[in-house]
Every structure is written in structure tokens, then in C-alpha cells.
C-alpha atoms as a PDB file:
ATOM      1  CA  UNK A   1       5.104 -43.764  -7.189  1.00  0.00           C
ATOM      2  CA  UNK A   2       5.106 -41.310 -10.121  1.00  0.00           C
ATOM      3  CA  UNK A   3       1.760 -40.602 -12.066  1.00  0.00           C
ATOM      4  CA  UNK A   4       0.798 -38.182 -14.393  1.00  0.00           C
ATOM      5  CA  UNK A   5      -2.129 -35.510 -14.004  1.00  0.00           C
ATOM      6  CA  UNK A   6      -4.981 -36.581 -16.187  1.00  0.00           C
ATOM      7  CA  UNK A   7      -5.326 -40.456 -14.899  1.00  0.00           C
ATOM      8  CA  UNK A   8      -8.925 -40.858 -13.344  1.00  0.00           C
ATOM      9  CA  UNK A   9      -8.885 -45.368 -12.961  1.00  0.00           C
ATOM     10  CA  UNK A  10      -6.674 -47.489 -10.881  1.00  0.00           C
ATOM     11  CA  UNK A  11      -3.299 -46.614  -9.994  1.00  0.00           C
ATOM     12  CA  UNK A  12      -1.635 -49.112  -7.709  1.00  0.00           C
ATOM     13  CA  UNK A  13      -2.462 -52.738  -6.662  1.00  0.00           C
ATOM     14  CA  UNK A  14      -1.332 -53.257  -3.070  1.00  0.00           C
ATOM     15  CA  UNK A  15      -1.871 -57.245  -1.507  1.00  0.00           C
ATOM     16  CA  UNK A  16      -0.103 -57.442   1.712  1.00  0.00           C
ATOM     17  CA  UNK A  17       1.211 -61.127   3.323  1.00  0.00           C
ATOM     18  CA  UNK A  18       0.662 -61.810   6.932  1.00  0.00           C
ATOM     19  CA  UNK A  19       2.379 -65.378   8.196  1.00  0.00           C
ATOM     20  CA  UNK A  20      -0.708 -65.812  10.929  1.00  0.00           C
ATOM     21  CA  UNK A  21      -3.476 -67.625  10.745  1.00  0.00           C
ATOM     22  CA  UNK A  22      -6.829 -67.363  12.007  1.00  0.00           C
ATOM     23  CA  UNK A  23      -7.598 -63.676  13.907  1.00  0.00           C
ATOM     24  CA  UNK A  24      -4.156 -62.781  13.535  1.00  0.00           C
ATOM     25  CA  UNK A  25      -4.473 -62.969   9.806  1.00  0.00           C
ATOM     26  CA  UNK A  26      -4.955 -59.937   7.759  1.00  0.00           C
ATOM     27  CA  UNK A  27      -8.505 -58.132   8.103  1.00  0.00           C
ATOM     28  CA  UNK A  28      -8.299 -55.374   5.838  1.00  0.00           C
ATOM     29  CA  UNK A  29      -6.916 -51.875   4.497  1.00  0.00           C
ATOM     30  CA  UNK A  30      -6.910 -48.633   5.576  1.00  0.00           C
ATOM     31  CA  UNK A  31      -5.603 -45.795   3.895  1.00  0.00           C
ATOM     32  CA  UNK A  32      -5.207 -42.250   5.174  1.00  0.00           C
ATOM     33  CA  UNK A  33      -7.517 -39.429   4.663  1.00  0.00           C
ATOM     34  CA  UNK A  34      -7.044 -37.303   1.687  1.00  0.00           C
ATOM     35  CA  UNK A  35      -8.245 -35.598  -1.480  1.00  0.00           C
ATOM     36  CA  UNK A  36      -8.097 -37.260  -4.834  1.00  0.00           C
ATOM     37  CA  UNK A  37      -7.693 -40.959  -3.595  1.00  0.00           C
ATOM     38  CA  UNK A  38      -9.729 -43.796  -2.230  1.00  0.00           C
ATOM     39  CA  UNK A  39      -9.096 -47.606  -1.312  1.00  0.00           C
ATOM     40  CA  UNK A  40     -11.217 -50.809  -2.998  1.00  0.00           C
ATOM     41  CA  UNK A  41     -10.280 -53.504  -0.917  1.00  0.00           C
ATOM     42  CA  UNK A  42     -11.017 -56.979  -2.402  1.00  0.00           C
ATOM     43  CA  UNK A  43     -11.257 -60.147  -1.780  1.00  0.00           C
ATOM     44  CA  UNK A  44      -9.871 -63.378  -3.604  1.00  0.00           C
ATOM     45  CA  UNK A  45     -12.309 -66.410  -3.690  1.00  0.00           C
ATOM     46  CA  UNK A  46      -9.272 -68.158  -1.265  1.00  0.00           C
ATOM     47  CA  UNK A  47     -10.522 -65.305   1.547  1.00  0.00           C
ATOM     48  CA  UNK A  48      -7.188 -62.983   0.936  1.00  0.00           C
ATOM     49  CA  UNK A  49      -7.490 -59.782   0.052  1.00  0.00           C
ATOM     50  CA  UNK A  50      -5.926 -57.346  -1.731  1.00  0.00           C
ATOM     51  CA  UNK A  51      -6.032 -53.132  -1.943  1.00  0.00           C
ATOM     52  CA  UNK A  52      -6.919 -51.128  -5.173  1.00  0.00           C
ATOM     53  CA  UNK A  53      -5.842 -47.190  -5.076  1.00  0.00           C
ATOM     54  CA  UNK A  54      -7.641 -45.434  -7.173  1.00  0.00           C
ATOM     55  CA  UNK A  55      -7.547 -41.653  -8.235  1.00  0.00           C
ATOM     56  CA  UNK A  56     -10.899 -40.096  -7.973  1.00  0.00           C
ATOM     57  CA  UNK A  57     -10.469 -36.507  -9.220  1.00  0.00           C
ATOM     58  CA  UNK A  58      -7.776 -35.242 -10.918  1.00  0.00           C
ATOM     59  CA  UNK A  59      -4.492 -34.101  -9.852  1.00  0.00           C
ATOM     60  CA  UNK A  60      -2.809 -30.671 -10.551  1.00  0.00           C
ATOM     61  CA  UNK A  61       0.689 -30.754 -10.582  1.00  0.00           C
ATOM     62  CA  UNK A  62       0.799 -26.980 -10.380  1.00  0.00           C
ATOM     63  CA  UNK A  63      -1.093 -26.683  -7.295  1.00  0.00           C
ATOM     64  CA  UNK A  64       0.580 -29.862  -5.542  1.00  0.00           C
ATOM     65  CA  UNK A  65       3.477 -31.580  -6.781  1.00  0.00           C
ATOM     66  CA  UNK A  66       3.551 -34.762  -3.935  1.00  0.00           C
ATOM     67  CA  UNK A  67       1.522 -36.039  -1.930  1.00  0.00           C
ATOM     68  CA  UNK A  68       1.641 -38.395   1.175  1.00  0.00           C
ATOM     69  CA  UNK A  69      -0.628 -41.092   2.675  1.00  0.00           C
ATOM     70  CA  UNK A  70      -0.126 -43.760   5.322  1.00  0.00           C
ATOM     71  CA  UNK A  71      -1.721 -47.261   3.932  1.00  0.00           C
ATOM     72  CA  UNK A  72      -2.547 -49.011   6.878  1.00  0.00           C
ATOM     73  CA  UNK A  73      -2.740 -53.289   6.638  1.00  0.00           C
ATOM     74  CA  UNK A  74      -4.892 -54.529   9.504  1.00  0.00           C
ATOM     75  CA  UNK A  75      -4.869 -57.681  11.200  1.00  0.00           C
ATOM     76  CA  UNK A  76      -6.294 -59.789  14.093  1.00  0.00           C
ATOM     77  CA  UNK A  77      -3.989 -59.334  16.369  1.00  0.00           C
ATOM     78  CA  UNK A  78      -3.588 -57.453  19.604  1.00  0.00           C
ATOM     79  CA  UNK A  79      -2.054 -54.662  18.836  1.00  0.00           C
ATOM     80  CA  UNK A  80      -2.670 -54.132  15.325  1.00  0.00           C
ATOM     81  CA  UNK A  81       0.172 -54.370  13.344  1.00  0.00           C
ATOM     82  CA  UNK A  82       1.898 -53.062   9.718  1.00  0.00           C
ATOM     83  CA  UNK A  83       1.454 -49.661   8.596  1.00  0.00           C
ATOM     84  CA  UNK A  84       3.487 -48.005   5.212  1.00  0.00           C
ATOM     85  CA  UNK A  85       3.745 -45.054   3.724  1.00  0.00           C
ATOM     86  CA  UNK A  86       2.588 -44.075  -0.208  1.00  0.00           C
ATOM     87  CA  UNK A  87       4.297 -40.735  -1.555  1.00  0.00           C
ATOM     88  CA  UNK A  88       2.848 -40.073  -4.975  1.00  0.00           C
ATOM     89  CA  UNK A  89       5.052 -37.678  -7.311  1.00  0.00           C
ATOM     90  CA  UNK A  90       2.760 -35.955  -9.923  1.00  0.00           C
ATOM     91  CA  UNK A  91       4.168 -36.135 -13.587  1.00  0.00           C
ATOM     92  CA  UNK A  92       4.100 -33.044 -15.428  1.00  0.00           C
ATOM     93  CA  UNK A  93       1.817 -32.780 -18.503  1.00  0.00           C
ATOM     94  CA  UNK A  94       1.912 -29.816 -20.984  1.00  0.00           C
ATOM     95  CA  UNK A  95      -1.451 -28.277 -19.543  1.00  0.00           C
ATOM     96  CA  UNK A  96      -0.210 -24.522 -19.424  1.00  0.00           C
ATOM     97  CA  UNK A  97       0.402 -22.348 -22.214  1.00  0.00           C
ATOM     98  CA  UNK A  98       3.372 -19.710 -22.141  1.00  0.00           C
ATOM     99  CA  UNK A  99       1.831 -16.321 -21.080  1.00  0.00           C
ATOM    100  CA  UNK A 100       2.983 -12.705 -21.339  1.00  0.00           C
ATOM    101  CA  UNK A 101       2.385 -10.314 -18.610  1.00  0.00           C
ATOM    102  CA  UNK A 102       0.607  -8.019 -21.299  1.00  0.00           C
ATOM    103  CA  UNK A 103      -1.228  -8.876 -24.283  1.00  0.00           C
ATOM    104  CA  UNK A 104      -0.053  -5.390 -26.100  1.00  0.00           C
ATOM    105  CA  UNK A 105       3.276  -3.698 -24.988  1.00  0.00           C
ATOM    106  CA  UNK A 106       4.065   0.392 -26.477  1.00  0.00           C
ATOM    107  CA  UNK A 107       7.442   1.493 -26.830  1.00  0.00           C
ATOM    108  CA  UNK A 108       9.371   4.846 -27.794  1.00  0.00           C
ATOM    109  CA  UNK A 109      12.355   4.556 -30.322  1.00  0.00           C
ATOM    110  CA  UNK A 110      13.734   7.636 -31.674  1.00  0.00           C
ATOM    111  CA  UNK A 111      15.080   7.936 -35.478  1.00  0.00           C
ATOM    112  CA  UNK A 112      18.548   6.471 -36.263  1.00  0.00           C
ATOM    113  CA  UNK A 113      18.891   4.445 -33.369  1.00  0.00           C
ATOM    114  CA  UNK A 114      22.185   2.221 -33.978  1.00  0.00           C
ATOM    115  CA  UNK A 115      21.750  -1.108 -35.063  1.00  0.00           C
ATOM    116  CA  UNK A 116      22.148  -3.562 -32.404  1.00  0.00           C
ATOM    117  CA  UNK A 117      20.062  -1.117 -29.665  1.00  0.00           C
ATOM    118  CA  UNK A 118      18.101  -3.073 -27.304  1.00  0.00           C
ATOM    119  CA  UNK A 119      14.199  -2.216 -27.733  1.00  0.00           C
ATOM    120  CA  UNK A 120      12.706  -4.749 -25.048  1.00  0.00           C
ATOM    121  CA  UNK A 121      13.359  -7.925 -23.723  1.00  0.00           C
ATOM    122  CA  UNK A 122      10.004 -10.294 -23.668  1.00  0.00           C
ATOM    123  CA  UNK A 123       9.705 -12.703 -20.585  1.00  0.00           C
ATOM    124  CA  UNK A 124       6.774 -15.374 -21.196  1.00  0.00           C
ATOM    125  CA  UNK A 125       6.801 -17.546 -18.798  1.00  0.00           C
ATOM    126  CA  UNK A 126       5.079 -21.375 -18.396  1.00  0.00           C
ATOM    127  CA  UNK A 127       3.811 -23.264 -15.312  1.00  0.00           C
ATOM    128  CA  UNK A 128       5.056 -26.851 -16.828  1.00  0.00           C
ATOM    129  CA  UNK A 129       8.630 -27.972 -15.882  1.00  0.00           C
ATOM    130  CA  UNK A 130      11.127 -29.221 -18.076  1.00  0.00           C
ATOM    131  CA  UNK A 131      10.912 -28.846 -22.030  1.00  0.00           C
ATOM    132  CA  UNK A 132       7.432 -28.149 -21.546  1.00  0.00           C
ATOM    133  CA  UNK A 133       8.502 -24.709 -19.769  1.00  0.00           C
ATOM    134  CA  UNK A 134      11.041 -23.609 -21.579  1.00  0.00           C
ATOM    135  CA  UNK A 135       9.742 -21.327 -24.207  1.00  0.00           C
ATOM    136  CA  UNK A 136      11.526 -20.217 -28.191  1.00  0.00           C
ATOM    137  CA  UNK A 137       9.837 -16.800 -29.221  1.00  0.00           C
ATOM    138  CA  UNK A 138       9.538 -15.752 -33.280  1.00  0.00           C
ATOM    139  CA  UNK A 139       7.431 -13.456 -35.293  1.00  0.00           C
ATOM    140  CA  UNK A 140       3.896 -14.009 -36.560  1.00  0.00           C
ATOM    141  CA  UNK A 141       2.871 -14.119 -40.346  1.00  0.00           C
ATOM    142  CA  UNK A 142       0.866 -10.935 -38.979  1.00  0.00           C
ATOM    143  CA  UNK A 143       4.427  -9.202 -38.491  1.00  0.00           C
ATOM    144  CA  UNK A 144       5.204  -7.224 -42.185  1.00  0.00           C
ATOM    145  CA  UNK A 145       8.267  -8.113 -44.026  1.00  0.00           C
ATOM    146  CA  UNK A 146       9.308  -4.461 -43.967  1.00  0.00           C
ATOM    147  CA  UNK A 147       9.251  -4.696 -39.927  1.00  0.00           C
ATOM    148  CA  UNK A 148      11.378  -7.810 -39.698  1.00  0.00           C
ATOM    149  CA  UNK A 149      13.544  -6.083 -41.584  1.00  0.00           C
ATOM    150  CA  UNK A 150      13.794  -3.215 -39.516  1.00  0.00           C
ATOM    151  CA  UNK A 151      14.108  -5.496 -36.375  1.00  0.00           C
ATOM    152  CA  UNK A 152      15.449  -8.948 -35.016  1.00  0.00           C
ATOM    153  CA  UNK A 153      13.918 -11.376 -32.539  1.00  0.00           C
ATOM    154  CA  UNK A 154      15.938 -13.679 -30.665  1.00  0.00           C
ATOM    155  CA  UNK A 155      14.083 -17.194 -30.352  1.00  0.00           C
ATOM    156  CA  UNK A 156      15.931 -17.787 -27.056  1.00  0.00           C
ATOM    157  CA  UNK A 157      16.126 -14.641 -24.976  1.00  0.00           C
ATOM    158  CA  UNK A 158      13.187 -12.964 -26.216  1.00  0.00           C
ATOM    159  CA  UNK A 159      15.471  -9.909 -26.843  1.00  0.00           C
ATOM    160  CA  UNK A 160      14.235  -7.462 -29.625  1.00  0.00           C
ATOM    161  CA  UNK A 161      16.851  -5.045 -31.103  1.00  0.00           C
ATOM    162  CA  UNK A 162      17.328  -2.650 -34.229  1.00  0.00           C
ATOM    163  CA  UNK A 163      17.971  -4.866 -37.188  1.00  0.00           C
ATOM    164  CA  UNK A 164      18.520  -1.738 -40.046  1.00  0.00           C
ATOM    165  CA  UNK A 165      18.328   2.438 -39.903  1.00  0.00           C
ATOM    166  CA  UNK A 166      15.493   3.980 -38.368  1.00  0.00           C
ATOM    167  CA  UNK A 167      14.108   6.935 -40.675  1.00  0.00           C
ATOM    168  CA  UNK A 168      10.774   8.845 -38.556  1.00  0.00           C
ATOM    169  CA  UNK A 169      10.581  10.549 -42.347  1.00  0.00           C
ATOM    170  CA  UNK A 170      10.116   7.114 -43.822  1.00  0.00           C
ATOM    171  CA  UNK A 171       7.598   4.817 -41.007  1.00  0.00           C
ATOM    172  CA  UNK A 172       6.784   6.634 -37.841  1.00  0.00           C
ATOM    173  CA  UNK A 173       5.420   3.442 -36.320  1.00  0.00           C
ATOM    174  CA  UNK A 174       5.808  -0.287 -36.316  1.00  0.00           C
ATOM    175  CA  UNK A 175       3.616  -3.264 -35.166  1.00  0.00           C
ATOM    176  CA  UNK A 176       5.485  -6.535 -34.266  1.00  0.00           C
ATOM    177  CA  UNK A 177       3.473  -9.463 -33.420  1.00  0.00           C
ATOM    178  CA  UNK A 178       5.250 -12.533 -30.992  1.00  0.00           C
ATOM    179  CA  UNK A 179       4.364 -15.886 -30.240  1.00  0.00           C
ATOM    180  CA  UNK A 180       6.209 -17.985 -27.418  1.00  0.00           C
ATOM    181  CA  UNK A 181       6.010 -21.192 -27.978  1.00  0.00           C
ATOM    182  CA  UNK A 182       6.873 -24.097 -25.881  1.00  0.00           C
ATOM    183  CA  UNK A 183       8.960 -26.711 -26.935  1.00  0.00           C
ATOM    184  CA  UNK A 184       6.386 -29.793 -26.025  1.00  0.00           C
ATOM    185  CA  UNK A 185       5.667 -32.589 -27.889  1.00  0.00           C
ATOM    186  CA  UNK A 186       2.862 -30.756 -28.792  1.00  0.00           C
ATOM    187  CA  UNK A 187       3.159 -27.303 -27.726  1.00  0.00           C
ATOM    188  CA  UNK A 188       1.086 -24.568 -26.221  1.00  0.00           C
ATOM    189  CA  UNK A 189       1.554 -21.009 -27.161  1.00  0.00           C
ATOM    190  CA  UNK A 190       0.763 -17.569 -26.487  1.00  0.00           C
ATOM    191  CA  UNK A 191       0.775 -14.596 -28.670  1.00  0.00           C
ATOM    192  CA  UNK A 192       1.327 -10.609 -27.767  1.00  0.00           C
ATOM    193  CA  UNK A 193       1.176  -7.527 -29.475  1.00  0.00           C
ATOM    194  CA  UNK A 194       4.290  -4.980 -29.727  1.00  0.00           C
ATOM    195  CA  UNK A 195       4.076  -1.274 -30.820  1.00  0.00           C
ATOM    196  CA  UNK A 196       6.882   1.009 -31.374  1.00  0.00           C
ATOM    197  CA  UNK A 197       6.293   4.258 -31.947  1.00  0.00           C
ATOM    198  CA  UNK A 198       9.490   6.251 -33.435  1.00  0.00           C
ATOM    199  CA  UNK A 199      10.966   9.603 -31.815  1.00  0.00           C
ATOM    200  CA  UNK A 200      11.543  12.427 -35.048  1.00  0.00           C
ATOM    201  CA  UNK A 201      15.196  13.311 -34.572  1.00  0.00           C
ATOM    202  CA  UNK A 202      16.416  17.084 -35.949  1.00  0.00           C
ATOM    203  CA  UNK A 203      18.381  14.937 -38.961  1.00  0.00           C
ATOM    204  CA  UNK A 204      17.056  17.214 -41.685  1.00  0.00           C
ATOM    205  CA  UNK A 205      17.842  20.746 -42.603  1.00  0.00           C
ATOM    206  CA  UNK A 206      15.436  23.693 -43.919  1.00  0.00           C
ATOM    207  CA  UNK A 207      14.738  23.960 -47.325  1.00  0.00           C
ATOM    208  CA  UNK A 208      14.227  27.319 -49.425  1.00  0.00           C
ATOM    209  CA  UNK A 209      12.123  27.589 -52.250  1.00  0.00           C
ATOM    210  CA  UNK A 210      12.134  31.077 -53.984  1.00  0.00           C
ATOM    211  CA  UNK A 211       9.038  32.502 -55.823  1.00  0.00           C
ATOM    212  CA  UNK A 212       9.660  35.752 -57.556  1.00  0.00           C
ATOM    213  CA  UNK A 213       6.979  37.801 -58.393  1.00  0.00           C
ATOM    214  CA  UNK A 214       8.698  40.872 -60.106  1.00  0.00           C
ATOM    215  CA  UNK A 215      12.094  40.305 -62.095  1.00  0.00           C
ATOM    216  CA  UNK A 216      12.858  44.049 -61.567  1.00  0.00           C
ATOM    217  CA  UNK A 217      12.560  46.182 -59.189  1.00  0.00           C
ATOM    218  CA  UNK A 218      11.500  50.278 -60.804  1.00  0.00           C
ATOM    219  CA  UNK A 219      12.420  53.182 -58.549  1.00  0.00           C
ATOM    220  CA  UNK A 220       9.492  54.467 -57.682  1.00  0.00           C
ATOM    221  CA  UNK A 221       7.615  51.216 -57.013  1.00  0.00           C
ATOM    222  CA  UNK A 222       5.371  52.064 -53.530  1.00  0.00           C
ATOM    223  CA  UNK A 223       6.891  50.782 -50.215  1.00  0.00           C
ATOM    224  CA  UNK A 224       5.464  47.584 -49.703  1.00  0.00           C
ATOM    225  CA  UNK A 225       5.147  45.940 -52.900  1.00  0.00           C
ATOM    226  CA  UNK A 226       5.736  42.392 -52.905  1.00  0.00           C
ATOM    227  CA  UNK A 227       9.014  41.402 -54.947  1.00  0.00           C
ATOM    228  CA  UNK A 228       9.236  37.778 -53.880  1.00  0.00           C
ATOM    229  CA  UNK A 229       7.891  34.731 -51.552  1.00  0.00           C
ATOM    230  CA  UNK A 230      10.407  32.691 -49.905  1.00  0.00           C
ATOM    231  CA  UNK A 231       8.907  28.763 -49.271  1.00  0.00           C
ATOM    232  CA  UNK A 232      11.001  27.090 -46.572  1.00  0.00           C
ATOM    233  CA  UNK A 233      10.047  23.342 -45.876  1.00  0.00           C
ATOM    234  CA  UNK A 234      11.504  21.135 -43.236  1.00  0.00           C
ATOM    235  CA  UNK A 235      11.119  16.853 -43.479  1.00  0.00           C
ATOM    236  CA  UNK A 236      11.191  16.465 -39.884  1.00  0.00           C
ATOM    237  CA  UNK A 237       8.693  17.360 -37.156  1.00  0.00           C
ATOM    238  CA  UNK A 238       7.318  19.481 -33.951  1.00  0.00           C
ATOM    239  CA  UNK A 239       9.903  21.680 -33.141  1.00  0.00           C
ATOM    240  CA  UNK A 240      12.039  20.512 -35.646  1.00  0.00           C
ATOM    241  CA  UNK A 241      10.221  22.209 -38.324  1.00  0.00           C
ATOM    242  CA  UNK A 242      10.668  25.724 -39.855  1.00  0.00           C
ATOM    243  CA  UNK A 243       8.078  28.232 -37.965  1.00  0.00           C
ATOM    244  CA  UNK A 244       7.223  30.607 -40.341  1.00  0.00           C
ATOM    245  CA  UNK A 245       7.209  31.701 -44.140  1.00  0.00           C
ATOM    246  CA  UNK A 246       8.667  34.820 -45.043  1.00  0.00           C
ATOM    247  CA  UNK A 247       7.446  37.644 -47.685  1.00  0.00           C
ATOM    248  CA  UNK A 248       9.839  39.823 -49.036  1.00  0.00           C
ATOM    249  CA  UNK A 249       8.904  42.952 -49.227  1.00  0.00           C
ATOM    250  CA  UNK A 250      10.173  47.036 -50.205  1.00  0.00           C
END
């Protein structure tokens, strides 16, 4: 017998037949101890009766996917006779939402990273079964143009590579935000938060900027006068950068 999780009312009508009569004819039902289910027996205005099973708290597919009684028919007789068994498979109902293993994940890309490099790989995973497990990622409307540009989700693997040149000089950080989705009738989603910070690569050289204070130098000018100041500049960063500016000096 198949049901699915949220049913809380009647779920199977059993009536037995017995071919005695008198004390050998059928007494009543019994049905094994368990959990969620009970027995209503009933009886007809002819005297037979008849078995209702009925779910009394609800079932969680996750937790318990079958479950097995013994439903007992009892007659008169000596022995007792007839005994069956009931398995009861659990339908799955989309009840469980797809769920990362972090709600904000940090990552380190350096500059100029070639297109097609693997970032991260998400993995959200669902505790339904069939389509309502199986999970299609995409961006958020909270994920900028400028960063989908820069990067590529794929809806089916989760997989998150470099879409378009990384420049540290131009964004030194990104913010991606993901939503797995499951693929329900009506689906169940969860959402996580992606940060990529971006590694300055040495890609830029120094810079010098000349500032002459004196077009001419005389002969007797003092030792030490200042003739010029030399302005060196450097785009990237850390130790990538020009340490000092130099004077220049008699």
C-alpha cells in the first residue's frame, strides 16, 4: 500500500470472509502494535464486520520510508485462525528545501585568471527523492550585471568558473548570490552567499613622473640643492608597488 506523508483520515478498508458459522465465524481484528496507525473495527447491521486503518499522526518519509504490521482476523475457532501482513510504502512529498552546507562561502582568485578556471563547485543537496531532489542552481536578481559578466553558473553542476578577464586594478572583490532550486511541482529553494576576493598580480610596471625644479644647473650652486623630484607610481599593490620616491639632488 503506497500513501503519501501528510494524510491524517482513513487509509484502507479491510472486511475479511470466513465460510463458518456460529463461534467459528469471524470475531474481530487485530492489528499489530505500532506508531502512526490504529484499527476501527465495525460492524454491519447483518452482524459482519469490517476493519478501518486509519493514520493517526503523520508519517515522515525521511525518517521511515516502510513500515510493517501484521493484521490479525480472529475467529471462533480453536486455534485461531488467518493472520496477513500490511507493508505501507510512504510517498514522497516536496517537504524539504535544497540546503547548502554554508550560508556564505569566501574564496581567493588572483588577477587574470584564464577564462574557463574553476572557482568552486556548489553541492546543495535535498532530502526528497526523485524530481523533488534533484536541484538547477542560477543567480539571484541580488547578483550585479557586472559580476555575471565576470562569471558563469552552471544550472546543473553547480560549477562556477571565470566568464571574462580578471583586472585586481579594476574590482578587487565580487559578491555572487545562488539559489538551488528544486525542480517540484512547486519547488522549495535555498539561497547562499559567495564572496571572491581577487589576488593583485605584478601585471603593471612603475611609472616616472619628473618634476624639475631648476632648468639649469650654475656652477657654484651649494651641494645639496634640489634640481628635481622624481614621482614613481605603481597600479598594482603590496609588494608590487614602488617603495620609495627619490629626490635628486647635487
Amino acid at each position: 500500500l503506497f500513501i503519501s506523508e501528510p494524510i491524517s483520515k482513513i487509509v484502507l478498508r479491510l472486511s475479511a470472509q470466513d465460510l463458518d458459522v456460529g463461534d467459528n465465524s469471524l470475531r474481530s481484528y487485530l492489528l499489530s502494535v505500532n506508531e502512526h496507525f490504529v484499527l476501527d473495527v465495525q460492524t454491519r447491521s447483518d452482524g459482519s464486520k469490517f476493519a478501518e486503518l486509519i493514520l493517526e499522526s503523520p508519517l515522515d518519509r525521511e525518517q521511515q520510508k516502510t513500515h510493517l504490521m501484521v493484521l490479525t482476523a480472529v475467529d471462533g475457532g480453536s486455534p485461531e485462525r488467518s493472520g496477513t501482513a500490511i507493508i505501507i510504502q510512504v510517498l514522497d512529498t516536496n517537504d524539504n528545501a535544497p540546503q547548502f552546507d554554508r550560508q556564505v562561502y569566501s574564496v581567493d582568485l588572483i588577477e587574470n585568471a584564464p577564462i574557463g578556471t574553476l572557482i568552486m563547485q556548489l553541492d546543495a543537496t535535498d532530502l526528497d527523492e526523485g524530481v523533488n531532489a534533484e536541484v538547477i542552481y542560477s543567480f539571484t536578481l541580488y547578483t550585479s550585471e557586472k559580476t555575471q559578466e565576470k562569471f558563469s553558473l552552471d544550472p546543473s553542476s553547480g560549477e562556477i568558473r571565470v566568464k571574462d578577464m580578471i583586472d585586481f586594478e579594476e574590482v578587487k572583490s565580487f559578491e555572487m548570490y545562488v539559489e538551488a532550486k528544486d525542480k517540484a511541482v512547486n519547488p522549495l529553494s535555498g539561497q547562499c552567499k559567495i564572496l571572491v576576493f581577487i589576488t593583485d598580480l605584478n601585471d603593471n610596471h612603475p611609472e616616472i613622473t619628473i618634476k624639475s625644479f631648476q632648468s639649469s644647473i650654475k656652477e657654484n650652486d651649494p651641494v645639496g640643492t634640489m634640481i628635481a623630484v622624481i614621482s614613481v607610481s605603481d597600479r598594482d599593490s603590496g609588494d608590487n608597488v614602488s617603495g620609495h620616491l627619490p629626490i635628486l639632488k647635487l
